[in-house]
N, C-alpha and C. Protein backbone atom coordinates (compact mmCIF):
# COMPACT_ATOMS: atom_id res chain seq x y z
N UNK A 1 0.64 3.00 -16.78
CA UNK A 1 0.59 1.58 -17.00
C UNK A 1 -0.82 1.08 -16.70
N UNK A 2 -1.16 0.87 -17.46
CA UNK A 2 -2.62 -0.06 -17.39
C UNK A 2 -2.43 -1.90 -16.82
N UNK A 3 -2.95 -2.06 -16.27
CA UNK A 3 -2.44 -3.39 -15.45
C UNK A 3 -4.35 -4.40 -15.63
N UNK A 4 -3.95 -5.23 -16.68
CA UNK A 4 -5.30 -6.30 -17.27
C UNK A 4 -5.85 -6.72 -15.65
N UNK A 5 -7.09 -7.00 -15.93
CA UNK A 5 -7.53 -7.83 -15.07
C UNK A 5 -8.19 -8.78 -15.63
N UNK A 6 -9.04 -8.87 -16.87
CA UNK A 6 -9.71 -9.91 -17.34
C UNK A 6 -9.95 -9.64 -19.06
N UNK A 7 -9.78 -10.62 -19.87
CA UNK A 7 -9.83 -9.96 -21.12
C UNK A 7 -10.43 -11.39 -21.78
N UNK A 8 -11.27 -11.22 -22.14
CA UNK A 8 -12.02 -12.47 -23.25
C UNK A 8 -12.71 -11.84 -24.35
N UNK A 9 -14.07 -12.30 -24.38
CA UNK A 9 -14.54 -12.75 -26.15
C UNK A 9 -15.72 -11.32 -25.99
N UNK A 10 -16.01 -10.68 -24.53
CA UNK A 10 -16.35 -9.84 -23.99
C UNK A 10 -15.99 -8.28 -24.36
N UNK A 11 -14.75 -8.35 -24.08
CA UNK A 11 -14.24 -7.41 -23.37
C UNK A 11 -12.58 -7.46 -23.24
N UNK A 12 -12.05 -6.29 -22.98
CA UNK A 12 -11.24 -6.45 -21.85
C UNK A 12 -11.18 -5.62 -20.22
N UNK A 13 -10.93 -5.69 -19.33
CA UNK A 13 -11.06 -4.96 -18.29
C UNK A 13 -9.74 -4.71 -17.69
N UNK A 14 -9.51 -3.25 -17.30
CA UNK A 14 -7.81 -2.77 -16.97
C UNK A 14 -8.59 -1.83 -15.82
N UNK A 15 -6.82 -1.54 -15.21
CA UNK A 15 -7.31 -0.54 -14.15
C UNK A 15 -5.82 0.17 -14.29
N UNK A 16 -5.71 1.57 -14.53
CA UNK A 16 -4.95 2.07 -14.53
C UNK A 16 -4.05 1.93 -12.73
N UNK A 17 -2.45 2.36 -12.97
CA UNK A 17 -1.85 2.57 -11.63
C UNK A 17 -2.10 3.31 -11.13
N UNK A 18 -2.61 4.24 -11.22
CA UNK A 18 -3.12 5.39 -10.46
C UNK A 18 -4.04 5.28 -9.45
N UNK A 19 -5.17 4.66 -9.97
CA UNK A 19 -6.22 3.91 -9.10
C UNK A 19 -5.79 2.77 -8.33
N UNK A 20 -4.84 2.17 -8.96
CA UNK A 20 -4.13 1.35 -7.65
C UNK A 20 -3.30 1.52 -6.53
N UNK A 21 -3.05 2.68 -6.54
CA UNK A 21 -1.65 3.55 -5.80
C UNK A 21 -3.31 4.07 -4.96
N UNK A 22 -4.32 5.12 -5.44
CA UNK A 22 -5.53 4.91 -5.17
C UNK A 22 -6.22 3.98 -3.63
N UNK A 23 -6.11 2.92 -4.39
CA UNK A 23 -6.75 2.02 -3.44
C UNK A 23 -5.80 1.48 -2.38
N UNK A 24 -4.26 1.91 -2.39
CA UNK A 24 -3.88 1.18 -1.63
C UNK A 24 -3.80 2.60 -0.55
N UNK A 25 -3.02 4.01 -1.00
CA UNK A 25 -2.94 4.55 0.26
C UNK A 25 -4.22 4.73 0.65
N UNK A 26 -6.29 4.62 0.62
CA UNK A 26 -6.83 4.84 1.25
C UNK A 26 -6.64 3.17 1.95
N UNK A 27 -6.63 2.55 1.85
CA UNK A 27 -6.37 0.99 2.88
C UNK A 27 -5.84 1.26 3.76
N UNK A 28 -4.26 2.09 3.73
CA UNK A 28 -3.31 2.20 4.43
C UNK A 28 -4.08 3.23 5.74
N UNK A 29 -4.38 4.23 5.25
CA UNK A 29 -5.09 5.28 5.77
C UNK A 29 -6.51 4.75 7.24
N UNK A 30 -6.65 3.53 6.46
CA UNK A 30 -8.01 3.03 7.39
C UNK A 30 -7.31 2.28 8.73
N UNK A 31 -6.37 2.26 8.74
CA UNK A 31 -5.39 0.97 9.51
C UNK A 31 -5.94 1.42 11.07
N UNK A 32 -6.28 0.67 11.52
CA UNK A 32 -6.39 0.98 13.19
C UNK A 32 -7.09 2.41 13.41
N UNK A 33 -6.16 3.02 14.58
CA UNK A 33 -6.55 4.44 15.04
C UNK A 33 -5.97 5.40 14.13
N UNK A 34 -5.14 4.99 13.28
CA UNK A 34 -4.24 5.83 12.63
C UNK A 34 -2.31 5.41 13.43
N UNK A 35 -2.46 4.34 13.72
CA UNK A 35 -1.07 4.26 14.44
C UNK A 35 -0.43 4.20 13.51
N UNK A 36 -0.36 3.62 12.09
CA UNK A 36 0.76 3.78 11.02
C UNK A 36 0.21 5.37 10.29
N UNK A 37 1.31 5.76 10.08
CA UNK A 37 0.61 6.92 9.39
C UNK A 37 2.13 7.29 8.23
N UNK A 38 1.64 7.20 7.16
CA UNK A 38 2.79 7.83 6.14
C UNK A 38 3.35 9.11 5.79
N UNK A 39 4.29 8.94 5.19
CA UNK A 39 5.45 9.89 4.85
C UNK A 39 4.55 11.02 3.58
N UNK A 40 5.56 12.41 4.00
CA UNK A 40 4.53 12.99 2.77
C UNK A 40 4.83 12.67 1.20
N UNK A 41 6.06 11.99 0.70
CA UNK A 41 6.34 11.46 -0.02
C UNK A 41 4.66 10.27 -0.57
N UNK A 42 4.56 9.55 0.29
CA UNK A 42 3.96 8.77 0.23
C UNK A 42 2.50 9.37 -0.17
N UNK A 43 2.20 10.50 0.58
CA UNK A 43 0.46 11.06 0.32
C UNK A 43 0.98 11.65 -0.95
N UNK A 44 1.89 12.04 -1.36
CA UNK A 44 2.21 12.75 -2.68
C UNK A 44 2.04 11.55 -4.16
N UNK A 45 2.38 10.11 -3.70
CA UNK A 45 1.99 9.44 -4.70
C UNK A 45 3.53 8.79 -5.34
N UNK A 46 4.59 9.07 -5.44
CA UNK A 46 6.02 9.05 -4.97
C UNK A 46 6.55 7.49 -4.62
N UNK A 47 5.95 7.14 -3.37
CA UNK A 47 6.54 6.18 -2.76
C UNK A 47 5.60 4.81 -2.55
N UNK A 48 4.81 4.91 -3.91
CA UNK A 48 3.87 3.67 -4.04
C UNK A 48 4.55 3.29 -5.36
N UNK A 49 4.98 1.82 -5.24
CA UNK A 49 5.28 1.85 -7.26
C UNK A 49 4.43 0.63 -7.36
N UNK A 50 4.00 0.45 -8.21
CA UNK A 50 2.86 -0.86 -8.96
C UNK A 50 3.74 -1.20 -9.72
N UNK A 51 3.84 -2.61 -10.29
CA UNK A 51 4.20 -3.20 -11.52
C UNK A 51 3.79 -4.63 -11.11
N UNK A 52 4.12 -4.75 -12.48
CA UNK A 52 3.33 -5.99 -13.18
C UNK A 52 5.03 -7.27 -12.52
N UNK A 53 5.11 -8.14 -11.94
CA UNK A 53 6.04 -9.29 -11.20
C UNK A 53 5.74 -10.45 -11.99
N UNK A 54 6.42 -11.19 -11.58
CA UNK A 54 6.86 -12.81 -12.10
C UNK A 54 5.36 -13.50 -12.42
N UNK A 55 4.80 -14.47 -12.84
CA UNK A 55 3.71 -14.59 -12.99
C UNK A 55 2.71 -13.66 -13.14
N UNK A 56 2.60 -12.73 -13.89
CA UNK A 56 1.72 -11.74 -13.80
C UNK A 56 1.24 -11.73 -12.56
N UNK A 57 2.00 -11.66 -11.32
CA UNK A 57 1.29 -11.18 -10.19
C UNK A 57 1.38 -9.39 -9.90
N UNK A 58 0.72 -8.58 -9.80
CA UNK A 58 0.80 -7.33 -9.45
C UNK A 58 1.68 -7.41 -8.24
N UNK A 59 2.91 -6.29 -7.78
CA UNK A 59 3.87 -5.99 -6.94
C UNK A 59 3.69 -4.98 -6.51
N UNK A 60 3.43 -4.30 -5.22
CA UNK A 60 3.09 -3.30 -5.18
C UNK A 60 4.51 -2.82 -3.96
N UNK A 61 5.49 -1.55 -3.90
CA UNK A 61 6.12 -1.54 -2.89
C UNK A 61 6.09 -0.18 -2.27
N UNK A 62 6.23 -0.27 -1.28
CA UNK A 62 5.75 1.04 -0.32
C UNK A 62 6.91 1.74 0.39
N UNK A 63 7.12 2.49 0.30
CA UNK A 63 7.79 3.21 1.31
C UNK A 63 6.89 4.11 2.67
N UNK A 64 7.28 3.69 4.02
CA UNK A 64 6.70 4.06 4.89
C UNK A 64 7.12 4.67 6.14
N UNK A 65 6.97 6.46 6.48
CA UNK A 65 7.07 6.29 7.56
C UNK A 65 6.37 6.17 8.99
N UNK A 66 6.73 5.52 10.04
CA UNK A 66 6.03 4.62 11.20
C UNK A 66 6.64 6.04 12.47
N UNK A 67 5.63 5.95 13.28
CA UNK A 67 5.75 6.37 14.66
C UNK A 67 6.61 5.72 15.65
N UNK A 68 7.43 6.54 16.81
CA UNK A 68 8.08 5.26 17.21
C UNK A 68 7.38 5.29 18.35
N UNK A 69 7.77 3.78 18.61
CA UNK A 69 7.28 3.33 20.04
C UNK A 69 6.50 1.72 19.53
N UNK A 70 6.15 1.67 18.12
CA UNK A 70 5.25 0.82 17.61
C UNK A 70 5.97 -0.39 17.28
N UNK A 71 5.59 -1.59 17.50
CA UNK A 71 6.66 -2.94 17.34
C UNK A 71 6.44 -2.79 15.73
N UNK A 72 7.50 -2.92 14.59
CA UNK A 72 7.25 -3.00 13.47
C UNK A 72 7.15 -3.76 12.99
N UNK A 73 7.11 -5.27 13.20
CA UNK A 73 6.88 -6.21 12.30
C UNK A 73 5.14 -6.04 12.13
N UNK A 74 4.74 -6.28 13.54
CA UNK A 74 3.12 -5.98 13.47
C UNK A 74 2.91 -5.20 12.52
N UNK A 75 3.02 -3.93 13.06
CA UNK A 75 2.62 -2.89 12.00
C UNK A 75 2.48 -2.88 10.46
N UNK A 76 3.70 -3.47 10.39
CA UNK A 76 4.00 -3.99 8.50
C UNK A 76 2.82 -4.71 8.22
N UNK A 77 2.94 -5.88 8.86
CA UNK A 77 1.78 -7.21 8.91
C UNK A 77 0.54 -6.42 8.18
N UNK A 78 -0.06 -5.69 9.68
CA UNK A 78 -1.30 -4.82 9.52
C UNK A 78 -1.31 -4.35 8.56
N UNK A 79 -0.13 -3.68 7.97
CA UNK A 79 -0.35 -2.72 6.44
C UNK A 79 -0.56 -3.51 5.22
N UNK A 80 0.49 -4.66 5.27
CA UNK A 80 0.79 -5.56 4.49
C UNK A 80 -0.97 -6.27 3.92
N UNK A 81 -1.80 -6.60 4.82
CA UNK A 81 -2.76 -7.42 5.03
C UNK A 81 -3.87 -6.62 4.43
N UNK A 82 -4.35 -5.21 5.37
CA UNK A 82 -5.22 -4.55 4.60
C UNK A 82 -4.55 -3.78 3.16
N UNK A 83 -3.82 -3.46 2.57
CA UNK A 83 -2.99 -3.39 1.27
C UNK A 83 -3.97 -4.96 0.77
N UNK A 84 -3.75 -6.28 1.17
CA UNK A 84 -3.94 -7.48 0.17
C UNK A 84 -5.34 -7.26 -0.11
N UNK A 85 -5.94 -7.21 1.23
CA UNK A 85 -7.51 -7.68 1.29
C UNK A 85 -8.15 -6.24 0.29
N UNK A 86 -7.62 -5.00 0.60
CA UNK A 86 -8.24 -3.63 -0.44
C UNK A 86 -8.42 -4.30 -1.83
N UNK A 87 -7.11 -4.67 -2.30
CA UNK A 87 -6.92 -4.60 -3.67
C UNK A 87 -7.87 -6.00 -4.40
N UNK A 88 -8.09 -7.34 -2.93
CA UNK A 88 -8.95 -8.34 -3.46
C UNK A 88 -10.21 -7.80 -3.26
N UNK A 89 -11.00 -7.15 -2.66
CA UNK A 89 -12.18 -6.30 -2.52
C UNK A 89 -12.47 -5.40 -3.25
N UNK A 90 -11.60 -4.64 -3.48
CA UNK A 90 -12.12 -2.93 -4.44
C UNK A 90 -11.65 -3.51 -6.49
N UNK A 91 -10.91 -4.32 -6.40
CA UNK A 91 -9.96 -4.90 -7.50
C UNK A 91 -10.13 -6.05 -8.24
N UNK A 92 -10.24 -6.80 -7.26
CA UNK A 92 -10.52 -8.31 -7.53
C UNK A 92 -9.15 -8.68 -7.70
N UNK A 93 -8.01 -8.19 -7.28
CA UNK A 93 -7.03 -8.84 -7.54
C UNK A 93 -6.23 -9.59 -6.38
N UNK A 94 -6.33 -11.10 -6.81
CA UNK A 94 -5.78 -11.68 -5.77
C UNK A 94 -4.04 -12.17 -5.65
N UNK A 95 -3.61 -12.37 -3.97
CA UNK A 95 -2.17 -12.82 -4.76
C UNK A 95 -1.36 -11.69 -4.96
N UNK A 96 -1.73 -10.73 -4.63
CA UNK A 96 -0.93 -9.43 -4.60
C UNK A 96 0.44 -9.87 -3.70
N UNK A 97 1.78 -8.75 -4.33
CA UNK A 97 2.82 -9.43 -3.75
C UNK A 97 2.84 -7.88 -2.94
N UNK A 98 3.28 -7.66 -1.29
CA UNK A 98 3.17 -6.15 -1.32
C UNK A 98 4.62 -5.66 -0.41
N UNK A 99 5.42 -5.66 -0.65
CA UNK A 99 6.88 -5.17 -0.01
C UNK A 99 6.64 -3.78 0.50
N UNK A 100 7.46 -3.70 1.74
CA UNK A 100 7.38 -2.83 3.00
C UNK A 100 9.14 -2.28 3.20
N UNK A 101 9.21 -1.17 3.05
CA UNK A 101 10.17 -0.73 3.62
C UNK A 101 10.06 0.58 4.54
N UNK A 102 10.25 0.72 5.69
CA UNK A 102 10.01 1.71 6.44
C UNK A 102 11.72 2.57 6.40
N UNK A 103 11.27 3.86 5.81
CA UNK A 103 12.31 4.77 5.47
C UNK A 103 12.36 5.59 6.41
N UNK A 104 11.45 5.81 7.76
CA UNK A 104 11.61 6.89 8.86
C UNK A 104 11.04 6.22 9.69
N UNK A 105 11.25 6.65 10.75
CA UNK A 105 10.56 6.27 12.86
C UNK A 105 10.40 7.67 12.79
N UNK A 106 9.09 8.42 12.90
CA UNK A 106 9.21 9.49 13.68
C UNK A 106 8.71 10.05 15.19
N UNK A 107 9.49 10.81 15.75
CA UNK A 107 9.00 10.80 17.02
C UNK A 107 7.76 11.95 17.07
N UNK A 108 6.84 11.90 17.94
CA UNK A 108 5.94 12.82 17.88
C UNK A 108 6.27 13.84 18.77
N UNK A 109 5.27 14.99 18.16
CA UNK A 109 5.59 16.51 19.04
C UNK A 109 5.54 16.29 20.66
N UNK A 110 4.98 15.70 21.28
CA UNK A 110 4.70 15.36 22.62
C UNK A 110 5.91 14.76 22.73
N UNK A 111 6.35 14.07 22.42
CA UNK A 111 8.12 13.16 22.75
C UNK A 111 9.13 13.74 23.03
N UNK A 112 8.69 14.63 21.97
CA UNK A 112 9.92 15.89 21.14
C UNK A 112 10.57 16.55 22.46
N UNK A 113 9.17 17.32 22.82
CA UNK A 113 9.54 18.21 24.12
C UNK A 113 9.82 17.80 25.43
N UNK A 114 9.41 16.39 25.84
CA UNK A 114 10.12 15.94 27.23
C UNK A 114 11.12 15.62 27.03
């Protein structure tokens, strides 16, 4: 799916989904220390879907899994936010709509064993 960004007397200008799936898991990736960290679904490319929403706003929805111990609304927030600001920076696309569903808590190897 090619998703317009600007089309006049010029030109037109598109950015394939790929590059948007692209720009969002390296955003995701930059988050903090790494406290959100995703599912391998997700580094596989899988659990990002792009489409085109109501007003031609781009929709982007994520499936994510989170570490536990981490309050999740924050976390979302954080993802939610750098996800907007990537795609208005690297994209120019503003107004992005970006839905969060966290499909795992996982506990880490250190947890595991006490």
């Amino acid at each position: 799916m090619n998703i317009k960004l600007q089309a006049n007397a010029d030109g037109e200008l598109s950015i394939e989904e790929g590059a948007v799936r692209s720009v969002v898991e390296l955003a995701i990736k930059d988050i903090g220390d790494g406290g959100t960290k995703v599912n391998r679904r997700f580094l596989l490319g899988s659990a990002i879907r792009v489409k085109e929403g109501q007003d031609k706003k781009l929709v982007v929805d994520l499936e994510l899994t989170v570490p536990y111990g981490i309050y999740l609304p924050d976390a979302m927030r954080d993802v939610q936010t750098s996800v907007q600001e990537a795609l208005v920076k690297n994209v120019g696309i503003e107004n992005a709509v970006v839905n969060i569903a966290v499909t795992k808590v996982e506990v880490a190897e250190a947890e595991k064993s006490s």
